[in-house]
Protein backbone atom coordinates (compact mmCIF):
# COMPACT_ATOMS: atom_id res chain seq x y z
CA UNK A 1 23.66 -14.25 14.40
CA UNK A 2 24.80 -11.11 12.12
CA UNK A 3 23.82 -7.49 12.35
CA UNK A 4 20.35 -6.97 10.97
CA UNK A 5 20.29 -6.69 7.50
CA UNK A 6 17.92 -5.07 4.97
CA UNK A 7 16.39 -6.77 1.56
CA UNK A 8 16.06 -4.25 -1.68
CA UNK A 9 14.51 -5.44 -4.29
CA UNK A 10 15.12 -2.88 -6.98
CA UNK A 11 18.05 -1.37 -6.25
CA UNK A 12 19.70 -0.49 -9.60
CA UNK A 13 16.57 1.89 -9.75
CA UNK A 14 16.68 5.58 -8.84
CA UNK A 15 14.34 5.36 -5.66
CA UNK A 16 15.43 2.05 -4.79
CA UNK A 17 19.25 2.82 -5.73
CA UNK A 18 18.32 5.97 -2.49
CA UNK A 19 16.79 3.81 -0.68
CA UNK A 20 20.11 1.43 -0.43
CA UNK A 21 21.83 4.78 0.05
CA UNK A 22 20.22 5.91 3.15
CA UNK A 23 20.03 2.51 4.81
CA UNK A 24 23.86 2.63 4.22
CA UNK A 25 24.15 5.93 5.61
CA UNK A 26 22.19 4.41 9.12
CA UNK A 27 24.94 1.71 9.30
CA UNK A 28 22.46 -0.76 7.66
CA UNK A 29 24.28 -3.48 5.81
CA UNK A 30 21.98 -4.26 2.68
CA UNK A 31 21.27 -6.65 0.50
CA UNK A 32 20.74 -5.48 -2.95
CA UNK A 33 18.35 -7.60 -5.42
CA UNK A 34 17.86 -6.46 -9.43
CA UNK A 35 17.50 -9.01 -12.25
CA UNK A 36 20.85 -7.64 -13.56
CA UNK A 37 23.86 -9.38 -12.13
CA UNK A 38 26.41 -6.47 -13.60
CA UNK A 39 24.36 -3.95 -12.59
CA UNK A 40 23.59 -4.87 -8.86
CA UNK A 41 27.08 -6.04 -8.67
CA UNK A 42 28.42 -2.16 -9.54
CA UNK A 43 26.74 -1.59 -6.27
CA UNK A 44 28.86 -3.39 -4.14
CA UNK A 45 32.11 -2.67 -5.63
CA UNK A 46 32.85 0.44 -3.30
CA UNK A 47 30.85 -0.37 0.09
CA UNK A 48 31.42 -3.73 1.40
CA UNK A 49 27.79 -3.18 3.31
CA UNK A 50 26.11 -4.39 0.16
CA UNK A 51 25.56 -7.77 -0.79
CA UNK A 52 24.22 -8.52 -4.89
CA UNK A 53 21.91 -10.57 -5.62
CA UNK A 54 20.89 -11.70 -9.01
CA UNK A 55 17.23 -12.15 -8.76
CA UNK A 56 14.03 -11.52 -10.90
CA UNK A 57 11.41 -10.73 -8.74
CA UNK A 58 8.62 -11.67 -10.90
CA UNK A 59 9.62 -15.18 -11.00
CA UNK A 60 9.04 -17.65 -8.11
CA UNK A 61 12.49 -18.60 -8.78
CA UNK A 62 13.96 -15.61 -6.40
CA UNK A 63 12.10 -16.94 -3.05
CA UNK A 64 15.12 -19.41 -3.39
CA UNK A 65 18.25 -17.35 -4.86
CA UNK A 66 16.81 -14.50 -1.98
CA UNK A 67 16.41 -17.07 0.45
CA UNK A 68 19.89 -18.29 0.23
CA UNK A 69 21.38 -15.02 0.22
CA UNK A 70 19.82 -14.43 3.59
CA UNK A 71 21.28 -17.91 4.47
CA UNK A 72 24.34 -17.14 3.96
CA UNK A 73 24.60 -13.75 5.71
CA UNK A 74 22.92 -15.98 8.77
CA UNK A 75 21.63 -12.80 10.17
CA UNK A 76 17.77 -11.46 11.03
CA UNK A 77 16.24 -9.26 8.41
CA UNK A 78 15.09 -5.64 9.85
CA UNK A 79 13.52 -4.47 6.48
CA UNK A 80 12.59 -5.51 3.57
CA UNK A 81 11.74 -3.28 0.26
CA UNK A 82 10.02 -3.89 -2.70
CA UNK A 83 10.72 -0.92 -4.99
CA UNK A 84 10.57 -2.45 -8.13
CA UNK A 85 9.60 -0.54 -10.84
CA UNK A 86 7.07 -0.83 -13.63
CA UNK A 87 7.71 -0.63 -17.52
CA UNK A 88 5.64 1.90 -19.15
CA UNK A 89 2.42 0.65 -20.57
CA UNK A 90 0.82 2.92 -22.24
CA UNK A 91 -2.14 5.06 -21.69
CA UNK A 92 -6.12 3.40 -21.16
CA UNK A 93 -6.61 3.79 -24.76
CA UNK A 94 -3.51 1.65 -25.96
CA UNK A 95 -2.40 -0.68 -23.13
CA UNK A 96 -2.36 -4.41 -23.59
CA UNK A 97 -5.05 -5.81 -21.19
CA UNK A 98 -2.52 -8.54 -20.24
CA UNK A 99 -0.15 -5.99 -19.41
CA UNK A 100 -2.18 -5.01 -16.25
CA UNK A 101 -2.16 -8.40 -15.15
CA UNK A 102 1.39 -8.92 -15.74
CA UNK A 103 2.30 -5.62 -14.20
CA UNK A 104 0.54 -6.85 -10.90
CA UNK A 105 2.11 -10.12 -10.95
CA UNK A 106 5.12 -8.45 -10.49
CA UNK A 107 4.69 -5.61 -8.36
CA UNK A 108 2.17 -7.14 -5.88
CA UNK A 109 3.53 -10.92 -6.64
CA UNK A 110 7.11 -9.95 -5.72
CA UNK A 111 6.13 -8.37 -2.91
CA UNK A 112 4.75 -11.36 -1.60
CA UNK A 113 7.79 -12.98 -2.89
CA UNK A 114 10.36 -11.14 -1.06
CA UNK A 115 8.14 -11.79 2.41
CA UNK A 116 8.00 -15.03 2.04
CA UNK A 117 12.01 -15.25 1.02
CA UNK A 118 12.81 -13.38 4.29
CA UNK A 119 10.31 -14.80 6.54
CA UNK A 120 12.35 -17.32 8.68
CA UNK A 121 14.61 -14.34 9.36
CA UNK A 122 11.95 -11.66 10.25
CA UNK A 123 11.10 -11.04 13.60
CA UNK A 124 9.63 -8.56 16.37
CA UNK A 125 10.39 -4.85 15.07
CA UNK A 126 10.98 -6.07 11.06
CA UNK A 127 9.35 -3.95 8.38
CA UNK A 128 7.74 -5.07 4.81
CA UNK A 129 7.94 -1.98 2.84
CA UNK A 130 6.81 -1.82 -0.19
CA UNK A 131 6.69 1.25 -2.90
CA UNK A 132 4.00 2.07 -4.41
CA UNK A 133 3.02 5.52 -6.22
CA UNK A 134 0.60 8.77 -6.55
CA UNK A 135 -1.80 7.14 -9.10
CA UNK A 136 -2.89 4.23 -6.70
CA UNK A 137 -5.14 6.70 -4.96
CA UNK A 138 -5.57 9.25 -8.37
CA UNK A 139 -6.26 7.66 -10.97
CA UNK A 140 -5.37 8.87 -14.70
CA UNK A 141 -6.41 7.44 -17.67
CA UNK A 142 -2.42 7.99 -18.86
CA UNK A 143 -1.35 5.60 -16.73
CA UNK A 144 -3.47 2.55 -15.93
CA UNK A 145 -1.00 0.20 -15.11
CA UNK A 146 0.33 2.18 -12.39
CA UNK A 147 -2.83 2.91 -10.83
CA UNK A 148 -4.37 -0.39 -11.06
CA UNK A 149 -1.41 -2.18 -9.70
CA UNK A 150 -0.29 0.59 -6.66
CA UNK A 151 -3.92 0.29 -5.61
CA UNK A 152 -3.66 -3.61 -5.58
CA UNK A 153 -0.50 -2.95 -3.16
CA UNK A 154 -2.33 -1.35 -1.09
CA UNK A 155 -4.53 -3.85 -0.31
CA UNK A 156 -1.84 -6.56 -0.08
CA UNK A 157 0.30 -4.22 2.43
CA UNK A 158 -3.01 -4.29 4.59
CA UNK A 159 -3.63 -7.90 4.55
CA UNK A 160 0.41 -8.34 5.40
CA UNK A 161 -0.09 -5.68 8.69
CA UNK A 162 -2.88 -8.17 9.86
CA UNK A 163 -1.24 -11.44 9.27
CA UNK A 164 2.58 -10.60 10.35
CA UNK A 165 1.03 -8.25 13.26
CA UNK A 166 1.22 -10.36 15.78
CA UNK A 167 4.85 -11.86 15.46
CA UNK A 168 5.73 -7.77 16.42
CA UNK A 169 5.67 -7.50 12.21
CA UNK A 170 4.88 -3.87 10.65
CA UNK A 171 3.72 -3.61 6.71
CA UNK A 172 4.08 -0.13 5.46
CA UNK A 173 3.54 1.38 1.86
CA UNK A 174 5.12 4.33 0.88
CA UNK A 175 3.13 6.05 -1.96
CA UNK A 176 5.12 9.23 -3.64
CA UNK A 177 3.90 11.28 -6.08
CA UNK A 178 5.33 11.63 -9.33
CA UNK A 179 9.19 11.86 -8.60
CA UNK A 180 11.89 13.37 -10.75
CA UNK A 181 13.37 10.36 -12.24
CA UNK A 182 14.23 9.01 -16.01
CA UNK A 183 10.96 7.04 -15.53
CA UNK A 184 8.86 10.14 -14.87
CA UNK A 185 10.83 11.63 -17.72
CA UNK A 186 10.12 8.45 -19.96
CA UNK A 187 6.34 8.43 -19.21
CA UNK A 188 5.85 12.34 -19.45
CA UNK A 189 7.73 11.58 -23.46
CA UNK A 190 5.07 9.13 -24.52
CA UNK A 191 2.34 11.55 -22.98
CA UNK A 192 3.81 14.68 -25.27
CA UNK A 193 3.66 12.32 -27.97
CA UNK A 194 0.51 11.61 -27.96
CA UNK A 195 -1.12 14.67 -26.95
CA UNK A 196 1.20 16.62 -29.46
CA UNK A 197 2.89 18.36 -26.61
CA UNK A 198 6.69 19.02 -25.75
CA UNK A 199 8.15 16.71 -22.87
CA UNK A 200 8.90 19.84 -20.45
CA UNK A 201 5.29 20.89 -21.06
CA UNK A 202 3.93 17.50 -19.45
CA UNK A 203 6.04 17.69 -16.69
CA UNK A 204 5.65 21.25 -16.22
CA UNK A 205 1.67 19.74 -15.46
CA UNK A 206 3.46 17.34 -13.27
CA UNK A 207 5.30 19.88 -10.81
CA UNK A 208 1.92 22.50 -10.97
CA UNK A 209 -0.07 19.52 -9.54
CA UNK A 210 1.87 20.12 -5.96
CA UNK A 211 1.44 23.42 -4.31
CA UNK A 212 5.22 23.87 -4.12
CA UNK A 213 5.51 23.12 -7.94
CA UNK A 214 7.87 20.53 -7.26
CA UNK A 215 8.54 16.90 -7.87
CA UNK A 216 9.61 14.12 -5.48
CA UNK A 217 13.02 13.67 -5.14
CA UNK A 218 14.67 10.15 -4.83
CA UNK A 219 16.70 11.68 -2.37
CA UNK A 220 13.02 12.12 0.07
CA UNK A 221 11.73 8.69 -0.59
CA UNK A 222 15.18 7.06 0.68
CA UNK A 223 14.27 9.04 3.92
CA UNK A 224 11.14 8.56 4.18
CA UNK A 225 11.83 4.45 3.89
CA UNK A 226 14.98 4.37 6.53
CA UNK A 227 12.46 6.62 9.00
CA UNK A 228 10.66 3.62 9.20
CA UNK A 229 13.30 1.51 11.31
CA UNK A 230 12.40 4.04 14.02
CA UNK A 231 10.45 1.88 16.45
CA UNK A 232 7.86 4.57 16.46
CA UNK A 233 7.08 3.92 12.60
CA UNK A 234 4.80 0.75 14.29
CA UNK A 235 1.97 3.14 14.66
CA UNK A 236 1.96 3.33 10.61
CA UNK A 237 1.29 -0.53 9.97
CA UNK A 238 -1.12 -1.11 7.37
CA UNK A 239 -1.20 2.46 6.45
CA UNK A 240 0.17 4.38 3.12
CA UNK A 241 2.94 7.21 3.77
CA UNK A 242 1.99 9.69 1.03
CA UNK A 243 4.70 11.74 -0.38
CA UNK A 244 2.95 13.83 -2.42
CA UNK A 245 4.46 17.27 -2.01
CA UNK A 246 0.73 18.31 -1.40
CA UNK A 247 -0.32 17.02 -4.78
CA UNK A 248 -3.70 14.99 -4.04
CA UNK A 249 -6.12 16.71 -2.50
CA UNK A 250 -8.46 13.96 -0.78
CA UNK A 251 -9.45 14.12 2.87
């Protein structure tokens, strides 16, 4: 057998793109999944610790091209990561009803995907990760698609810490608040539109929310996902690791 390997799913993105990063920078050889061949391949071209693959995780289709990756690297899976990200839908007022359901099936669906891809290869100590976000447990009205479907991940991460528990399995979801990416930037634009505001004024709203007036960067969410290989990370099975920067305000 190889050296443990981890699974991205996402990794052309900005938090899954650090995510890869810091696994990297832990010795972690990685293999990176995004539907774009080109782009996942400019991954690999300088670090010979990454391995493409050309899969679209909202299709059944990429248990297979994943599993066969895995097959081919022959070694056990330490970590997998679903940090896939959503398209922007729209606020409550606009968004296609069918677009929440489609935005689940591929969030939640691929996470369930990418488990059952690695699962011959996943043993005592291996970690499902998946990413999930700030408006699972705050709702906003600007952005149902997010909240519906992060919330939904939740619950799936839950029901994956009881069923892979006893094989020594952990399920984790990492849940950060809004973080300083093009996406952020993307969604704040179609916010200012509507509410006939300029873009640095919505996120301006964005950083006040946190007490430090700051964003997440993807910088903090790659740690905060490679902290998890620590064997004491099992305590946190089941559970949501908020990265809020002090943003929600629940007890």
């Amino acid at each position: 057998m190889g050296e443990p390997v981890a699974v991205v799913v996402g990794a052309t993105g900005a938090l899954g793109g650090a995510i890869v990063r810091r696994l990297r920078s832990r010795g972690v050889p990685v293999i990176a999944v995004a539907r774009s061949a080109d782009a996942v391949a400019a991954l690999t071209a300088d670090d010979e610790g990454v391995v493409a693959c050309a899969a679209d995780i909202g299709d059944d289709g990429s248990v297979a091209a994943i599993g066969e990756g895995l097959a081919a690297r022959g070694a056990p899976v330490r970590m997998v990561v679903q940090a896939a990200g959503l398209p922007a839908l729209g606020g409550l007022d606009v968004v296609d009803p069918a677009a929440l359901g489609a935005a689940v099936a591929l969030k939640v669906g691929g996470m369930l995907r990418l488990v059952r891809a690695a699962d011959p290869w996943l043993g005592e100590g291996s970690r499902l990760v998946a990413l999930g976000g700030h408006y699972g447990v705050e709702p906003s009205p600007h952005v149902p698609g997010a909240g519906v479907t992060n919330a939904a991940l939740a619950n799936l991460v839950r029901q994956l810490a009881d069923a892979y528990g006893p094989r020594g399995i952990t399920a984790h979801l990492v849940a950060p608040g809004p973080a300083d990416t093009d996406r952020l930037r993307r969604l704040s634009a179609s916010q200012a539109s509507a509410r006939g505001l300029d873009v640095e004024d919505v996120l301006a709203e964005r950083r006040a929310e946190s007490p430090l007036g700051a964003l997440v960067t993807p910088e903090q969410v790659g740690w905060a996902v490679a902290t998890l290989l620590d064997p004491e990370a099992a305590a946190l099975t089941g559970s949501t690791l908020s990265l809020d920067v002090g943003a929600r305000r629940g007890i």
